[in-house]
PDB file of N, CA and C in Angstrom:
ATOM      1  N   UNK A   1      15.297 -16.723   6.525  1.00  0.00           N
ATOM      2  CA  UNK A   1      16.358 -15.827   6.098  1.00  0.00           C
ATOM      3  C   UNK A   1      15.837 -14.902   4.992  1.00  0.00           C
ATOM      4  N   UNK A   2      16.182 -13.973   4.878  1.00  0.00           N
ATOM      5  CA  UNK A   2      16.253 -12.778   4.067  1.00  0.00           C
ATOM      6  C   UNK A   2      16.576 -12.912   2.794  1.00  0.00           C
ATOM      7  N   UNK A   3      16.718 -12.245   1.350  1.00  0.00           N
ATOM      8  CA  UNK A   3      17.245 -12.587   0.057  1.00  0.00           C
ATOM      9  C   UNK A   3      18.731 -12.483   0.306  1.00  0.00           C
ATOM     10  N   UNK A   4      19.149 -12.458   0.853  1.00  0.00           N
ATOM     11  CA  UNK A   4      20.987 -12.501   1.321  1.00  0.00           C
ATOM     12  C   UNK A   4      21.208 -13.034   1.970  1.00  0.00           C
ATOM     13  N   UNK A   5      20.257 -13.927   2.997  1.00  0.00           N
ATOM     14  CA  UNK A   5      20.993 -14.961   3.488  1.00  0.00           C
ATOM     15  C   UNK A   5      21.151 -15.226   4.720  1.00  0.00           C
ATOM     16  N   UNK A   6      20.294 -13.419   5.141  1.00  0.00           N
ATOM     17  CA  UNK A   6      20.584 -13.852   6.785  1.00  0.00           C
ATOM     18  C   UNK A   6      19.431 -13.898   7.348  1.00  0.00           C
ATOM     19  N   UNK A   7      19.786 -14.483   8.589  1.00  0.00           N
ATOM     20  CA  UNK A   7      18.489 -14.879   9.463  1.00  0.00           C
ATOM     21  C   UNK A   7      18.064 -13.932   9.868  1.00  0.00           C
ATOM     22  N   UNK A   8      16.362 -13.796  10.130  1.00  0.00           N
ATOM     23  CA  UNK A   8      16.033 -12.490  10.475  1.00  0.00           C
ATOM     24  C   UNK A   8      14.892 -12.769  11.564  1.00  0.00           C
ATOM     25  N   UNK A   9      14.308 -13.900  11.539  1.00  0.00           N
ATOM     26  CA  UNK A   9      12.863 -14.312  12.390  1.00  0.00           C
ATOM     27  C   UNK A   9      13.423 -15.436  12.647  1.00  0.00           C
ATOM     28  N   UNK A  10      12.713 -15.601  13.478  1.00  0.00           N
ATOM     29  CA  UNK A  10      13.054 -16.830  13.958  1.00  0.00           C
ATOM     30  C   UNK A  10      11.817 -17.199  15.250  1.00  0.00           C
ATOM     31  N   UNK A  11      11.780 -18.620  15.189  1.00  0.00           N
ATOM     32  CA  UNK A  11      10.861 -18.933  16.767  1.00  0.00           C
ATOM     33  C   UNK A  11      11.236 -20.369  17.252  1.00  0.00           C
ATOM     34  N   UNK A  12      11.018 -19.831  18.899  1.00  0.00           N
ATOM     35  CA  UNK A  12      11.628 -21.177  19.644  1.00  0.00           C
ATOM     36  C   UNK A  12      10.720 -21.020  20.905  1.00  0.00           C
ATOM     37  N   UNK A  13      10.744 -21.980  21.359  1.00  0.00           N
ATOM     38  CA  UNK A  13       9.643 -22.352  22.764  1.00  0.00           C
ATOM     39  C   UNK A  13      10.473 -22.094  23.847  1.00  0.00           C
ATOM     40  N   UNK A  14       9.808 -21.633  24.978  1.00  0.00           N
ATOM     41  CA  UNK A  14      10.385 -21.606  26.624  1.00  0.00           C
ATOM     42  C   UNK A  14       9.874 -22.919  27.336  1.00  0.00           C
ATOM     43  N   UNK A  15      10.589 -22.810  28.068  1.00  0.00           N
ATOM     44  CA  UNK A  15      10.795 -24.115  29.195  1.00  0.00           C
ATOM     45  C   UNK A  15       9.210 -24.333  29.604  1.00  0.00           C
ATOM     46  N   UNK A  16       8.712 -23.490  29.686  1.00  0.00           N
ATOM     47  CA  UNK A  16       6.846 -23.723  30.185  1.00  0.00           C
ATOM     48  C   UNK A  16       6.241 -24.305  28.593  1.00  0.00           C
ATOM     49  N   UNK A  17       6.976 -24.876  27.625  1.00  0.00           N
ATOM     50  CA  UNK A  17       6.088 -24.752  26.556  1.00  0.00           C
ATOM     51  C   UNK A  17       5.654 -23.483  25.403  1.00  0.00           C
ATOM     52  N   UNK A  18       5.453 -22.189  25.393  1.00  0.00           N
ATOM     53  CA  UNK A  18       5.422 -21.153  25.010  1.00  0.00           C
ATOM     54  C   UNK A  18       6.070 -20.945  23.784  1.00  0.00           C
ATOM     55  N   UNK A  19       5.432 -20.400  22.496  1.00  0.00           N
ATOM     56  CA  UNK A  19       6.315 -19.855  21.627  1.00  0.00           C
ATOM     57  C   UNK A  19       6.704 -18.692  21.636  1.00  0.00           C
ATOM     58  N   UNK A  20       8.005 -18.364  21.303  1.00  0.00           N
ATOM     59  CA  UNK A  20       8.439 -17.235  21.442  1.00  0.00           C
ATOM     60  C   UNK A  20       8.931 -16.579  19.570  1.00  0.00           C
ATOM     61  N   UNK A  21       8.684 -15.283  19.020  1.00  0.00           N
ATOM     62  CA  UNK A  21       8.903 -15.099  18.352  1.00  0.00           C
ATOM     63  C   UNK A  21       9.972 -13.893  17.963  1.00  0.00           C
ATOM     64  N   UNK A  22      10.671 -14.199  17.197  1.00  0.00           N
ATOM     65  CA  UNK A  22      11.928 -13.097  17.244  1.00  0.00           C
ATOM     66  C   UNK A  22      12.303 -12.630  15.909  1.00  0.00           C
ATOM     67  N   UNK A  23      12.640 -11.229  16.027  1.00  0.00           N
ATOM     68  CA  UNK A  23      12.701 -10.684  14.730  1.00  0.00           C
ATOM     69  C   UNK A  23      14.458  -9.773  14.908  1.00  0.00           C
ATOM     70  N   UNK A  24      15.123  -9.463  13.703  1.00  0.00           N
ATOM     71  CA  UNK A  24      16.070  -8.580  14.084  1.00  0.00           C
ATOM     72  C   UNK A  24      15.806  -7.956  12.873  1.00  0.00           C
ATOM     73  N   UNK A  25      15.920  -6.792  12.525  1.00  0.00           N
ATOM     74  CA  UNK A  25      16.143  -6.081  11.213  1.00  0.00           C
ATOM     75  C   UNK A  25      17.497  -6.263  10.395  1.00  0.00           C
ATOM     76  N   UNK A  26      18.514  -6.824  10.727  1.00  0.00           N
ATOM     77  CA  UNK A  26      19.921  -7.113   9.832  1.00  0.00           C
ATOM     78  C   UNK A  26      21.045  -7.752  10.401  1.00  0.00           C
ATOM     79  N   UNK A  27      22.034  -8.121  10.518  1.00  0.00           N
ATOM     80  CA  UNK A  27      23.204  -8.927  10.716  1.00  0.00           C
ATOM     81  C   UNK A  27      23.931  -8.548  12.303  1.00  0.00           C
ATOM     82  N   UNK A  28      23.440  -6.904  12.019  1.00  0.00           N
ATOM     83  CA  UNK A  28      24.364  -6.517  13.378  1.00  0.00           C
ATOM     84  C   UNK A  28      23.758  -6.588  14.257  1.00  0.00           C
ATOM     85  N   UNK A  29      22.241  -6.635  14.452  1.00  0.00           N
ATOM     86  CA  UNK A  29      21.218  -6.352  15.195  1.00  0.00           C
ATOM     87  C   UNK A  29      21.065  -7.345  16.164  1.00  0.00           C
ATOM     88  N   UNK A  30      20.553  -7.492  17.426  1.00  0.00           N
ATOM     89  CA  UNK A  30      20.259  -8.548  18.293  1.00  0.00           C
ATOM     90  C   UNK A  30      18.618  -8.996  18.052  1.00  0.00           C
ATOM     91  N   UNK A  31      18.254 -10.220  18.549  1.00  0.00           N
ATOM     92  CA  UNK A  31      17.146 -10.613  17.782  1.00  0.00           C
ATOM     93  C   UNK A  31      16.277 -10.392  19.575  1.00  0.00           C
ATOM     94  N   UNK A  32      15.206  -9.652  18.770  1.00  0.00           N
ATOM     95  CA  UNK A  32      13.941  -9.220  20.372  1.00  0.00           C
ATOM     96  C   UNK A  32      12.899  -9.928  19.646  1.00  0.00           C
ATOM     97  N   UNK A  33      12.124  -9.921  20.805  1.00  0.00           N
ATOM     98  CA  UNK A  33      10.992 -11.069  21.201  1.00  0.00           C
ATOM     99  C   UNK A  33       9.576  -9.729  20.227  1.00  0.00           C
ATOM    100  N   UNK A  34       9.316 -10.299  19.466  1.00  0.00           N
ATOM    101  CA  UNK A  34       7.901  -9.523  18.678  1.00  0.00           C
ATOM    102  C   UNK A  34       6.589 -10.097  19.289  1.00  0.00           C
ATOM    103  N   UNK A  35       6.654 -11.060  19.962  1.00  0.00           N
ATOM    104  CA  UNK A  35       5.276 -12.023  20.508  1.00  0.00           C
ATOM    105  C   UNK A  35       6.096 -13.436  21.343  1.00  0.00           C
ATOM    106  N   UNK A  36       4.762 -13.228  22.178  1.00  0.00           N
ATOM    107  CA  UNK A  36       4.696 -14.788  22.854  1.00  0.00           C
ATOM    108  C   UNK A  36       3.158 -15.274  22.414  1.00  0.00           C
ATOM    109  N   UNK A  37       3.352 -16.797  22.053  1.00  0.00           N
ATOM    110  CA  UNK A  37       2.184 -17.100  21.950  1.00  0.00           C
ATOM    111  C   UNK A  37       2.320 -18.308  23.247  1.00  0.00           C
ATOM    112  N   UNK A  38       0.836 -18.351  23.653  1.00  0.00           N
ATOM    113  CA  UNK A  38       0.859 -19.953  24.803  1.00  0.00           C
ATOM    114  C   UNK A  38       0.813 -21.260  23.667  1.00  0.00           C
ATOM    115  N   UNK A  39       0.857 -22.040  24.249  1.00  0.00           N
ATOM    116  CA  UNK A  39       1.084 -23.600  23.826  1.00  0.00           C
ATOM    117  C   UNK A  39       0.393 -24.042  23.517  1.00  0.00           C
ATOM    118  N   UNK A  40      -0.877 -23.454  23.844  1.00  0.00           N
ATOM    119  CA  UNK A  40      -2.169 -23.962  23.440  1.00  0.00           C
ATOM    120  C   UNK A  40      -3.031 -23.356  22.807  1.00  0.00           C
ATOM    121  N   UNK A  41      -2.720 -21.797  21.938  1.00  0.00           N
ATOM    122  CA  UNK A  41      -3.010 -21.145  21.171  1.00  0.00           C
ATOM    123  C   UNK A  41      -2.786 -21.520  19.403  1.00  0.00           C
ATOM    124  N   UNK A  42      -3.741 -22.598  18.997  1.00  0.00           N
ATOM    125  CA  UNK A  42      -3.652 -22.582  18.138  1.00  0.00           C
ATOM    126  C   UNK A  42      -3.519 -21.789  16.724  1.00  0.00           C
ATOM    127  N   UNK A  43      -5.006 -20.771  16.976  1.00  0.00           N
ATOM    128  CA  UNK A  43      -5.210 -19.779  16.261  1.00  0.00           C
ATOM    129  C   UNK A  43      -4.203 -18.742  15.907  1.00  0.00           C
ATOM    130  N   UNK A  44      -3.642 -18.320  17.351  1.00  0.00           N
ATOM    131  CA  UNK A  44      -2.624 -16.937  17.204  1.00  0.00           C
ATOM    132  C   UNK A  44      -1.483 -18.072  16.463  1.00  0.00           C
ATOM    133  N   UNK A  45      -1.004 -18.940  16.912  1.00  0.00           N
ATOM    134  CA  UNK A  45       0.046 -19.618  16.229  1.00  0.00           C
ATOM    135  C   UNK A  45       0.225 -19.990  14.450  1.00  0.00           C
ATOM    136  N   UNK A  46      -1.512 -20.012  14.422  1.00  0.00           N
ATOM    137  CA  UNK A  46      -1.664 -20.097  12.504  1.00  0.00           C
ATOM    138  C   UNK A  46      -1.492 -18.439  11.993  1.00  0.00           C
ATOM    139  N   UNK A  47      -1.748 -17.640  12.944  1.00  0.00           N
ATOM    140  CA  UNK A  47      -1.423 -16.106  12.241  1.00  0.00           C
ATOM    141  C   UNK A  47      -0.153 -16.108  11.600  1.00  0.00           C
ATOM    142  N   UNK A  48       1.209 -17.276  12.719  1.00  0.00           N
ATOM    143  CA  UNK A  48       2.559 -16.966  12.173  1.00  0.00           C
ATOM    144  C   UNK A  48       2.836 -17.586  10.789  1.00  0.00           C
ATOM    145  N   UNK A  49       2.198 -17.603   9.906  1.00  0.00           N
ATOM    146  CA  UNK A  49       2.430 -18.151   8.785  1.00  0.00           C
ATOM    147  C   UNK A  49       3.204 -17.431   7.826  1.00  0.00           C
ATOM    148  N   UNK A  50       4.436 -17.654   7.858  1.00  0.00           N
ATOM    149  CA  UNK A  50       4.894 -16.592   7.310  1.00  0.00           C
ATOM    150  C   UNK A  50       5.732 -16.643   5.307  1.00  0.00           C
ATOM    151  N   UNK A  51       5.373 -15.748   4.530  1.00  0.00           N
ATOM    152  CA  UNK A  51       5.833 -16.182   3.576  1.00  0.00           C
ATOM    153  C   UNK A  51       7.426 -15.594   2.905  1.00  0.00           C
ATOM    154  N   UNK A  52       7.639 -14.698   3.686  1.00  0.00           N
ATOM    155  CA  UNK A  52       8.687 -14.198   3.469  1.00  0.00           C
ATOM    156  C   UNK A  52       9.254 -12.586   3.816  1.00  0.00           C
ATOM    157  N   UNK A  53      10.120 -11.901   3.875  1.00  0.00           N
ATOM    158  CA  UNK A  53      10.803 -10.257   4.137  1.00  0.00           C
ATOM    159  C   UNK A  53      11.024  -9.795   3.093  1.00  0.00           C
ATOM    160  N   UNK A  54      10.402  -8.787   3.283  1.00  0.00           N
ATOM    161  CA  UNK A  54      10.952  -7.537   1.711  1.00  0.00           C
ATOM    162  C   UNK A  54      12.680  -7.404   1.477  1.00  0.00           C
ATOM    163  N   UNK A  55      12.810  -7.184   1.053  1.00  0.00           N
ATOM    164  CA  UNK A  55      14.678  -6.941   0.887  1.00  0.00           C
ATOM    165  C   UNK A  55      14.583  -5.069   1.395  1.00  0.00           C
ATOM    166  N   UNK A  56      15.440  -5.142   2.496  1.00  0.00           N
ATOM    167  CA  UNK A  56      15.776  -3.777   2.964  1.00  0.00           C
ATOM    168  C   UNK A  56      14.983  -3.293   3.994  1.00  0.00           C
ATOM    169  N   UNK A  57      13.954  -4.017   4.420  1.00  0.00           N
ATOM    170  CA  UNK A  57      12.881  -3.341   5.222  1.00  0.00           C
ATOM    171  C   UNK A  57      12.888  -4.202   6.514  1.00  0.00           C
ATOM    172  N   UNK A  58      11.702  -3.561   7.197  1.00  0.00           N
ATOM    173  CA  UNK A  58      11.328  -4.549   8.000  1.00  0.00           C
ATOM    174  C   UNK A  58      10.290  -5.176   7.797  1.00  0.00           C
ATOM    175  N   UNK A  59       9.616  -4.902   6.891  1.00  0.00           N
ATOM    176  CA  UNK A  59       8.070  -5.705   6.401  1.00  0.00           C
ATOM    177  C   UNK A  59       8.177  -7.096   5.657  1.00  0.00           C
ATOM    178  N   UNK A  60       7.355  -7.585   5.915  1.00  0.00           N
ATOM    179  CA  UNK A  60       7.374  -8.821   5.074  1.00  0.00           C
ATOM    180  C   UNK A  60       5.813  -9.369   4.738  1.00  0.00           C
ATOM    181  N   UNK A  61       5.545 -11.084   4.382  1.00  0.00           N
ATOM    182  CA  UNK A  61       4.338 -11.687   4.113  1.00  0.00           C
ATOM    183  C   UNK A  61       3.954 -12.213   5.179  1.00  0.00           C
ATOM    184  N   UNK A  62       2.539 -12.411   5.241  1.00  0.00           N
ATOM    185  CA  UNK A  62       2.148 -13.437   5.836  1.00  0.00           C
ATOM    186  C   UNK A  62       0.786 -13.782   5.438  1.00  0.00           C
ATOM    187  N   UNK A  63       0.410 -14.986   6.004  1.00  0.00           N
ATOM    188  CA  UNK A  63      -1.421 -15.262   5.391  1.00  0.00           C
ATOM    189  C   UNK A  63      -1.481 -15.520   6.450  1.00  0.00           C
ATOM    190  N   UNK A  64      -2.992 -14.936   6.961  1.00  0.00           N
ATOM    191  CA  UNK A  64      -4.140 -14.656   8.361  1.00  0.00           C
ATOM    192  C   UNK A  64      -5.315 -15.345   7.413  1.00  0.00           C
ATOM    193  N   UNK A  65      -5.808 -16.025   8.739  1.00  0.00           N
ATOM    194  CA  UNK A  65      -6.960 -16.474   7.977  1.00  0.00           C
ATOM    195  C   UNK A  65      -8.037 -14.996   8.250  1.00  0.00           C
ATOM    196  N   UNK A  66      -8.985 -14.839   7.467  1.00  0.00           N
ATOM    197  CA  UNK A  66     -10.242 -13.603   7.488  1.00  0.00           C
ATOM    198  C   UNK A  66     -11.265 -14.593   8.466  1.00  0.00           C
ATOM    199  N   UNK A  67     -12.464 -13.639   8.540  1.00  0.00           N
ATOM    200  CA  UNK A  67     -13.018 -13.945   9.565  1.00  0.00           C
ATOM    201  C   UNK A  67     -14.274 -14.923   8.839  1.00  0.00           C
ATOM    202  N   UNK A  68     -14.027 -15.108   7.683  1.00  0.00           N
ATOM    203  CA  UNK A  68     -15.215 -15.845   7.027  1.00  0.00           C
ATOM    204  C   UNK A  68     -14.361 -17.413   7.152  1.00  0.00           C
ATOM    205  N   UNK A  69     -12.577 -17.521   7.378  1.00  0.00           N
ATOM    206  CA  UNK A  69     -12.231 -18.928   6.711  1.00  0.00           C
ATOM    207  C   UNK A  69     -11.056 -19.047   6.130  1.00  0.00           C
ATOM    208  N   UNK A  70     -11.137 -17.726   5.018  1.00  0.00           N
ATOM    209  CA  UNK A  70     -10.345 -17.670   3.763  1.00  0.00           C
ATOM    210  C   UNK A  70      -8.642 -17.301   4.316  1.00  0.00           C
ATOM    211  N   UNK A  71      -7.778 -17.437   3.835  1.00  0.00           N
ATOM    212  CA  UNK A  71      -6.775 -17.337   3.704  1.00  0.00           C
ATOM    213  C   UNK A  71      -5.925 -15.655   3.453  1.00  0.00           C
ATOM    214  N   UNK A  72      -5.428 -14.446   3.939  1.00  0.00           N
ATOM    215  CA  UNK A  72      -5.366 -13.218   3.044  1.00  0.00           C
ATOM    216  C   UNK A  72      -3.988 -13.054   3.296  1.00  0.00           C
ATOM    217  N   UNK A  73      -3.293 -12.682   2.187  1.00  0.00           N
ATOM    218  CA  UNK A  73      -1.956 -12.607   2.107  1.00  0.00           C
ATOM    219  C   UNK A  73      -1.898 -11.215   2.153  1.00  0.00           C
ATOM    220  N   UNK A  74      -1.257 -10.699   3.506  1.00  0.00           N
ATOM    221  CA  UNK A  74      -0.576  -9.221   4.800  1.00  0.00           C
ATOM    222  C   UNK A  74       0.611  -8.908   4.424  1.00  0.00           C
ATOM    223  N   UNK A  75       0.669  -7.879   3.991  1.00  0.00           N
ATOM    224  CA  UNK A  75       2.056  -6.979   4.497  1.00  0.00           C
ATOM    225  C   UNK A  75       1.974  -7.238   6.041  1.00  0.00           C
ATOM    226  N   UNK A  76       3.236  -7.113   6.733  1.00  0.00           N
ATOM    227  CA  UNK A  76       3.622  -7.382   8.302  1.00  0.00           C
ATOM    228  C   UNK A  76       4.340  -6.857   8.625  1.00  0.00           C
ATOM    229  N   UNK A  77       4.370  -5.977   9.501  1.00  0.00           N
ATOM    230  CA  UNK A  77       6.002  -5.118  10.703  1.00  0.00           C
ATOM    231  C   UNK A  77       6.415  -5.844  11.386  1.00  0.00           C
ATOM    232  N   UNK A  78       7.545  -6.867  10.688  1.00  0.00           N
ATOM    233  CA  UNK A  78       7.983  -7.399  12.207  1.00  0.00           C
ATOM    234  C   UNK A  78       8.481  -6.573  13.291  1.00  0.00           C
ATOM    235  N   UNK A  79       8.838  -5.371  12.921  1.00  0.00           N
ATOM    236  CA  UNK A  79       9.606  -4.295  13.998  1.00  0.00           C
ATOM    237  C   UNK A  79       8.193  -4.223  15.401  1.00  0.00           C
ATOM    238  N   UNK A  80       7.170  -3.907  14.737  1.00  0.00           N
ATOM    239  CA  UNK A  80       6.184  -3.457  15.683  1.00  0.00           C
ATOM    240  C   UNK A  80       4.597  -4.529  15.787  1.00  0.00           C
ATOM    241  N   UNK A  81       4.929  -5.844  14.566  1.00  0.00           N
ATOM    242  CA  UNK A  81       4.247  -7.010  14.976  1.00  0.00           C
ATOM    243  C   UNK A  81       2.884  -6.705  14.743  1.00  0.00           C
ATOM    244  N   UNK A  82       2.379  -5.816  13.775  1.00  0.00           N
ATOM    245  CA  UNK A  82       1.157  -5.391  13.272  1.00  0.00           C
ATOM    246  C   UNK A  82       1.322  -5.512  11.898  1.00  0.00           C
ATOM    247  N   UNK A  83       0.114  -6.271  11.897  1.00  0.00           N
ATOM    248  CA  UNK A  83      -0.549  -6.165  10.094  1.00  0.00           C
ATOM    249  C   UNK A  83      -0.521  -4.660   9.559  1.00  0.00           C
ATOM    250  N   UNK A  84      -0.201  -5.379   8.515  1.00  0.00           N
ATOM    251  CA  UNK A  84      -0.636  -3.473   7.428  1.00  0.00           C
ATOM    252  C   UNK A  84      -1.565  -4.316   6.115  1.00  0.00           C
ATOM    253  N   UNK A  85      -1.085  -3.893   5.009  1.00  0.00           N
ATOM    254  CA  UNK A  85      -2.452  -4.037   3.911  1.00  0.00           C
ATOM    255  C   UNK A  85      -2.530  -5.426   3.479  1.00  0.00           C
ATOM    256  N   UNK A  86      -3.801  -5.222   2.962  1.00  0.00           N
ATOM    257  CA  UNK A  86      -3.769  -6.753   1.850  1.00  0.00           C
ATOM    258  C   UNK A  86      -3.027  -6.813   1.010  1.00  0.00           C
ATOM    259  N   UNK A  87      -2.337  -7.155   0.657  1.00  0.00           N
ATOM    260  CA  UNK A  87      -1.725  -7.816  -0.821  1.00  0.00           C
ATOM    261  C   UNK A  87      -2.032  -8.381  -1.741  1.00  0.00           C
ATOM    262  N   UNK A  88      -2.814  -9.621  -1.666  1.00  0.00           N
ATOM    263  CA  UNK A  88      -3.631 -10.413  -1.964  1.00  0.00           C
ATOM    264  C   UNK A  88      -4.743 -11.323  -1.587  1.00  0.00           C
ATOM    265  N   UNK A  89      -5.788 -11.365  -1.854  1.00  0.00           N
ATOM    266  CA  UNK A  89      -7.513 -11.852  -1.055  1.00  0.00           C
ATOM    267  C   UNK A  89      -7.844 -12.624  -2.324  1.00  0.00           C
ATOM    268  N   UNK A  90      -8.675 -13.749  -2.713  1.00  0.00           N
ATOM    269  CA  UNK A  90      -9.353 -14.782  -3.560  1.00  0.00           C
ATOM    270  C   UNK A  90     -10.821 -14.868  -2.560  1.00  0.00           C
ATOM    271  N   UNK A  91     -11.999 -14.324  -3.246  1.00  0.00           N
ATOM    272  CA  UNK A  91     -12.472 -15.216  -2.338  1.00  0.00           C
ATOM    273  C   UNK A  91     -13.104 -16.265  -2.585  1.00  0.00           C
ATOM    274  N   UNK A  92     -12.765 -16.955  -3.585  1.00  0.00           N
ATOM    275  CA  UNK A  92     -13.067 -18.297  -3.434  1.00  0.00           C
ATOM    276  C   UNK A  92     -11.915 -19.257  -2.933  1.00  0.00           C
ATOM    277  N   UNK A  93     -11.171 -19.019  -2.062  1.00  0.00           N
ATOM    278  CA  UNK A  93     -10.258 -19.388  -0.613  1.00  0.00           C
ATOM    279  C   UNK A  93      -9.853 -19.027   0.615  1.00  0.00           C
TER     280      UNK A  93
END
C-alpha cells in the first residue's frame, strides 16, 4: 500500500504456477498485469523486491541485485515496469 493506505501492487500466481504482477496508479483505477514471471524464475522473481511508492506518482523502490552480487536501490515505473536511476549503491554490498 501507498502512504494513504491504498493498495497499489500487488502479486498472485495463475493456475499453471506463474507469478503475476499488478500495479494500479490510485483507488479508482483497475489493477493490470506489469509482468509475468514463470515459477521457476528465480532471478527475475528477486528483481521484485520491492521497497516502497513515491506518494503521487507512479514510481517507486526497489533493490536489483548488479551484475557483480551487490544489492542497488532503483527508482521503478510500475506504469511501464522499467528501472530508472540509482538511488542508492554501497559497494561494499
Amino acid at each position: 500500500a501507498d502512504s494513504d493506505g491504498v493498495v497499489r501492487l500487488g502479486m498472485g500466481r495463475t493456475s499453471r504456477g506463474s507469478i503475476v504482477v499488478l500495479y494500479r496508479g490510485g483507488p479508482d483505477e483497475e489493477f493490470e498485469r506489469v509482468t509475468k514471471i514463470a515459477r521457476d524464475d528465480e532471478d527475475t522473481l528477486e528483481m521484485w523486491d520491492v521497497i516502497g511508492l513515491r506518494p503521487g506518482s507512479d514510481i517507486g523502490y526497489m533493490l536489483q541485485p548488479s551484475e557483480d552480487g551487490r544489492e542497488i536501490l532503483h527508482e521503478f515505473d510500475f506504469r511501464t515496469g522499467t528501472a530508472g536511476s540509482v538511488v542508492y549503491e554501497d559497494e561494499r554490498w
